[in-house]
Protein backbone atom coordinates (compact mmCIF):
# COMPACT_ATOMS: atom_id res chain seq x y z
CA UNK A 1 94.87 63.92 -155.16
CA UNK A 2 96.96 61.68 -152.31
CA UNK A 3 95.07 58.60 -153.80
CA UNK A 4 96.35 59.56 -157.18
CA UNK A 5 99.58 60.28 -156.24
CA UNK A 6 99.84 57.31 -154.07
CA UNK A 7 98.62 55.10 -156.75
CA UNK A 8 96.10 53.50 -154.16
CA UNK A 9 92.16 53.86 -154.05
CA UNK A 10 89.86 56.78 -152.39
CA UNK A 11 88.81 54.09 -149.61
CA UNK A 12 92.06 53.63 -147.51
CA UNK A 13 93.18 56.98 -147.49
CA UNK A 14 89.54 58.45 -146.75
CA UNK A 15 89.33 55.71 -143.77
CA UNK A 16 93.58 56.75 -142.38
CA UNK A 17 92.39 60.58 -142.71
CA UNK A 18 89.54 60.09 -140.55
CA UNK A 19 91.80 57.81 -137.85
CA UNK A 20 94.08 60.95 -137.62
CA UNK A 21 90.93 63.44 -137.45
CA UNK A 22 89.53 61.20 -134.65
CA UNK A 23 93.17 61.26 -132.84
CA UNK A 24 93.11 65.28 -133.14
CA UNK A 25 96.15 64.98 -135.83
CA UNK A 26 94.12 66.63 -138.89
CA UNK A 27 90.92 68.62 -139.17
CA UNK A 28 88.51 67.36 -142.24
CA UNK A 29 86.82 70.12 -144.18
CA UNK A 30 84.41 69.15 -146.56
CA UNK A 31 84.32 70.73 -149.58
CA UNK A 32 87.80 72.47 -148.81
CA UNK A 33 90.13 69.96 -147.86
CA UNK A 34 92.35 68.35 -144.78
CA UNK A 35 94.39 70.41 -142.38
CA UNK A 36 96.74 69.75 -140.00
CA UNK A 37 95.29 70.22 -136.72
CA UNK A 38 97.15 73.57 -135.15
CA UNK A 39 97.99 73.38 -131.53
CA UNK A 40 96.98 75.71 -129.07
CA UNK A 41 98.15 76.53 -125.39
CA UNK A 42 94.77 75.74 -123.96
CA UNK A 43 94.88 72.12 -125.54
CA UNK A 44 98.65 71.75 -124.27
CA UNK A 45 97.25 72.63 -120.88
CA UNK A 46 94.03 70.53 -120.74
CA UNK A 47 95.49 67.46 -122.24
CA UNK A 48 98.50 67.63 -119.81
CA UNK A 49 96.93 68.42 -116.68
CA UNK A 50 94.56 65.08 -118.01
CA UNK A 51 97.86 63.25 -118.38
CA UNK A 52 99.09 64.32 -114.97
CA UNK A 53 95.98 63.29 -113.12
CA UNK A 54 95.65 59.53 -114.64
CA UNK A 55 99.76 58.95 -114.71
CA UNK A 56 99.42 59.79 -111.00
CA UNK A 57 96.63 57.50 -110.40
CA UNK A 58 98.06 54.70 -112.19
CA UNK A 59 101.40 55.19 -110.05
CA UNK A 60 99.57 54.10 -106.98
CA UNK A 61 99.07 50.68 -108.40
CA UNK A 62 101.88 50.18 -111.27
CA UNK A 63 104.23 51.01 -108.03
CA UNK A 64 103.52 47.41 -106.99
CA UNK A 65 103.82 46.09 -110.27
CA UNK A 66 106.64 47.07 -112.18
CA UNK A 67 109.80 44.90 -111.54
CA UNK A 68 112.87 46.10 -110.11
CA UNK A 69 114.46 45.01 -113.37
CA UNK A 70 112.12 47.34 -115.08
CA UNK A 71 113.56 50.10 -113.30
CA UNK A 72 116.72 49.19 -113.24
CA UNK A 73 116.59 49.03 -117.05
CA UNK A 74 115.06 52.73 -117.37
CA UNK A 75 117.44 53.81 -115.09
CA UNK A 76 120.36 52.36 -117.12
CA UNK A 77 118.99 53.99 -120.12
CA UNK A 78 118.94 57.40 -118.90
CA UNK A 79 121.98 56.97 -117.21
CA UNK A 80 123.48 56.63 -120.48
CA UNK A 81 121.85 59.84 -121.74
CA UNK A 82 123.48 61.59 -118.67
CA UNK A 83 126.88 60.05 -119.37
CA UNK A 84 126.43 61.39 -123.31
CA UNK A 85 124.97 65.00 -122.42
CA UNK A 86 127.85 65.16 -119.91
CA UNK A 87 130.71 64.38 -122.25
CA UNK A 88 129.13 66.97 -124.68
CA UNK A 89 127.49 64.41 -127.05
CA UNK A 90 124.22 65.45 -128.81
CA UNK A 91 121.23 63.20 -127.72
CA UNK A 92 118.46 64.63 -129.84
CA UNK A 93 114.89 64.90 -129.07
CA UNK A 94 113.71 61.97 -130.68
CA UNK A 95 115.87 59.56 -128.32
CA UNK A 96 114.77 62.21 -125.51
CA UNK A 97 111.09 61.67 -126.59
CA UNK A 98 111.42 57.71 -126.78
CA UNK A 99 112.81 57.16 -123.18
CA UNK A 100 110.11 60.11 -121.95
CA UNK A 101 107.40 57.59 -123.79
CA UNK A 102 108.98 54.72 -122.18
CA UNK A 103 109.11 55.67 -118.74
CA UNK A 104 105.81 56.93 -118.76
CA UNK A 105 104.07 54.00 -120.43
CA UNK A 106 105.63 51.81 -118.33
CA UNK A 107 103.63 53.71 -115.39
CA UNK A 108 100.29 52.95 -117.23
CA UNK A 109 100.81 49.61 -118.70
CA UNK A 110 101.23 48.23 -115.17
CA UNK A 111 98.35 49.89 -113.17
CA UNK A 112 95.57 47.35 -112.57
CA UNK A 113 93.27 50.38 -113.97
CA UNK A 114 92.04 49.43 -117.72
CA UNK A 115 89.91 52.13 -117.54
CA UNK A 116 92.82 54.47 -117.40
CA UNK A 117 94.84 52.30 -119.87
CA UNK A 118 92.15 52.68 -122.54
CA UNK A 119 91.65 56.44 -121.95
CA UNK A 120 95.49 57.36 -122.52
CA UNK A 121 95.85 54.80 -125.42
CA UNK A 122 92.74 56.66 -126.60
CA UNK A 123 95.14 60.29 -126.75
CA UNK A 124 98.79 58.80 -126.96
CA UNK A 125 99.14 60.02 -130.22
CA UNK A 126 98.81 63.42 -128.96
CA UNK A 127 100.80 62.74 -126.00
CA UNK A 128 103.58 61.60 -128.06
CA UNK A 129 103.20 65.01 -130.31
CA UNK A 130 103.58 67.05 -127.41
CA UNK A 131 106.16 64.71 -125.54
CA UNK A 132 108.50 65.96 -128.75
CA UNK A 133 107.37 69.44 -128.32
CA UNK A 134 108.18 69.28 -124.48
CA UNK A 135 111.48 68.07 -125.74
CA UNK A 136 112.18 70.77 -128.00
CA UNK A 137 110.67 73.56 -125.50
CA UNK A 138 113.21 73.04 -122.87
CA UNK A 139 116.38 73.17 -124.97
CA UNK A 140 118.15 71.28 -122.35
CA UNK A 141 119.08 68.10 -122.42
CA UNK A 142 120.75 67.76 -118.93
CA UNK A 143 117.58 69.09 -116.75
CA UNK A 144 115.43 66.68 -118.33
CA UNK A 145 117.43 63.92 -118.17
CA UNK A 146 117.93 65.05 -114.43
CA UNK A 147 114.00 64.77 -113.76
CA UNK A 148 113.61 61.76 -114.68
CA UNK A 149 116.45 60.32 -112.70
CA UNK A 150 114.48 61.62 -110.29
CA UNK A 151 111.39 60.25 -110.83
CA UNK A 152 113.10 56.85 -111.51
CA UNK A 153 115.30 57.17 -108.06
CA UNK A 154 111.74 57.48 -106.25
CA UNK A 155 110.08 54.70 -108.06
CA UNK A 156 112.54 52.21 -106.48
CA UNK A 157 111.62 53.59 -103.46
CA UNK A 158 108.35 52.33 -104.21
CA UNK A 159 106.69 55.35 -101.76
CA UNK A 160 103.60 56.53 -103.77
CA UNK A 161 103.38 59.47 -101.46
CA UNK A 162 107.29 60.85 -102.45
CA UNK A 163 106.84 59.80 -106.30
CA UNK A 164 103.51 61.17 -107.13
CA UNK A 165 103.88 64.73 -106.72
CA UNK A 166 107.55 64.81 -108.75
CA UNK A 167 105.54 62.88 -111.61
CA UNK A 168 102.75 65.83 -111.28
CA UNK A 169 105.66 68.48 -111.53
CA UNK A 170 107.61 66.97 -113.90
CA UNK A 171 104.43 66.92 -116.25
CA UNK A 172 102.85 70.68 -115.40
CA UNK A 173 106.73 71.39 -116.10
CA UNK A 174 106.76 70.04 -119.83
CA UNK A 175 103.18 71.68 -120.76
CA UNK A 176 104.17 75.15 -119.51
CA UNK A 177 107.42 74.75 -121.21
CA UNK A 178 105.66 73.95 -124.24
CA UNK A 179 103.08 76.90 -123.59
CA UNK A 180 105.93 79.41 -123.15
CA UNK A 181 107.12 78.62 -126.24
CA UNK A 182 104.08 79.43 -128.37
C-alpha cells in the first residue's frame, strides 16, 4: 500500500522499514503489518542511563579536545535562548532539541573513543526521539536552558571531575522527566 501510494517499488520501502525496525522506530509484523514502536518507561530509563554512562566517559577525553571556540559558540547559542525565554519569546522544542543534540554530540564526536562513537551513532535516532520528549516533559524552557549553561560554564573549566557528574544529572533529569510524564 505505501509503495502504491508512493508510486515507487516494494524494494526501497521494504529495505527503509527495516532501517527504522533495526533503529527501534517501527515494529515489523508479518502477516499483519508495521507499527510504530510504543515507548515505554523502562526503555526511557535503560537507554538513558546507557547515554549517561558513555557521554560521561567520552567527557574525560573530548574535554581536551574540543576548542574553546567550540564552546564559546554553544555558549553563544544558548545564551541567545536565555535572552529569548527571558523577554517572553517562545523557543519551541525543536530549537530546544537541536542545541540539546548539539551540545551533546559535540561531547562524543571529540572523545578519542570510536568505540563509544559507533555505539551512540548506533541509537541516536532514539536519542534524538527522546531528546524531543525530554523537551516536551519539562515544560520549561528557562530550567533547561539554565542546565546547560551549566554544563557549558564547567566545560571551559575543562575539570572532568566538576563536569561529569552535572552531565550525569542533567541526563537522569531528562529520562525521569520523560518517565513522569507517561
Amino acid at each position: 500500500m505505501i509503495a502504491s501510494t508512493l508510486e515507487m517499488s516494494r524494494t526501497p520501502i521494504r529495505e527503509a522499514l527495516r532501517v527504522l525496525a533495526s533503529e527501534g522506530l517501527v515494529e515489523i509484523y508479518n502477516g499483519v503489518g508495521v507499527f510504530v514502536k510504543h515507548i515505554t518507561t523502562k526503555e526511557i530509563c535503560e537507554l538513558f542511563e546507557v547515554r549517561a554512562a558513555l557521554e560521561c566517559i567520552a567527557l574525560r577525553t573530548s574535554l581536551t579536545n574540543i576548542t574553546d571556540e567550540e564552546i564559546e559558540q554553544l555558549e553563544r547559542d544558548w545564551q541567545k535562548l536565555k535572552e529569548k525565554a527571558d523577554n517572553g519569546l517562545e523557543i519551541g522544542l525543536d530549537t530546544i532539541a537541536h542545541y540539546d543534540h548539539k551540545l551533546h554530540s559535540l561531547i562524543v564526536d571529540k572523545c578519542n573513543n570510536s568505540f563509544i562513537k559507533n555505539i551512540v551513532r548506533s541509537i541516536r535516532q532514539s536519542i534524538l526521539r527522546y531528546q524531543r520528549l525530554s523537551a516536551k516533559a519539562l515544560a520549561d524552557e528557562k530550567e533547561t536552558i539554565s542546565q546547560h549553561l551549566e554544563i557549558i560554564s564547567l566545560l571551559k573549566e575543562r575539570k572532568a571531575d566538576r563536569v561529569i557528574p552535572v552531565l550525569e544529572r542533567h541526563i537522569q533529569e531528562a529520562a525521569d522527566n520523560i518517565a513522569k510524564k507517561m
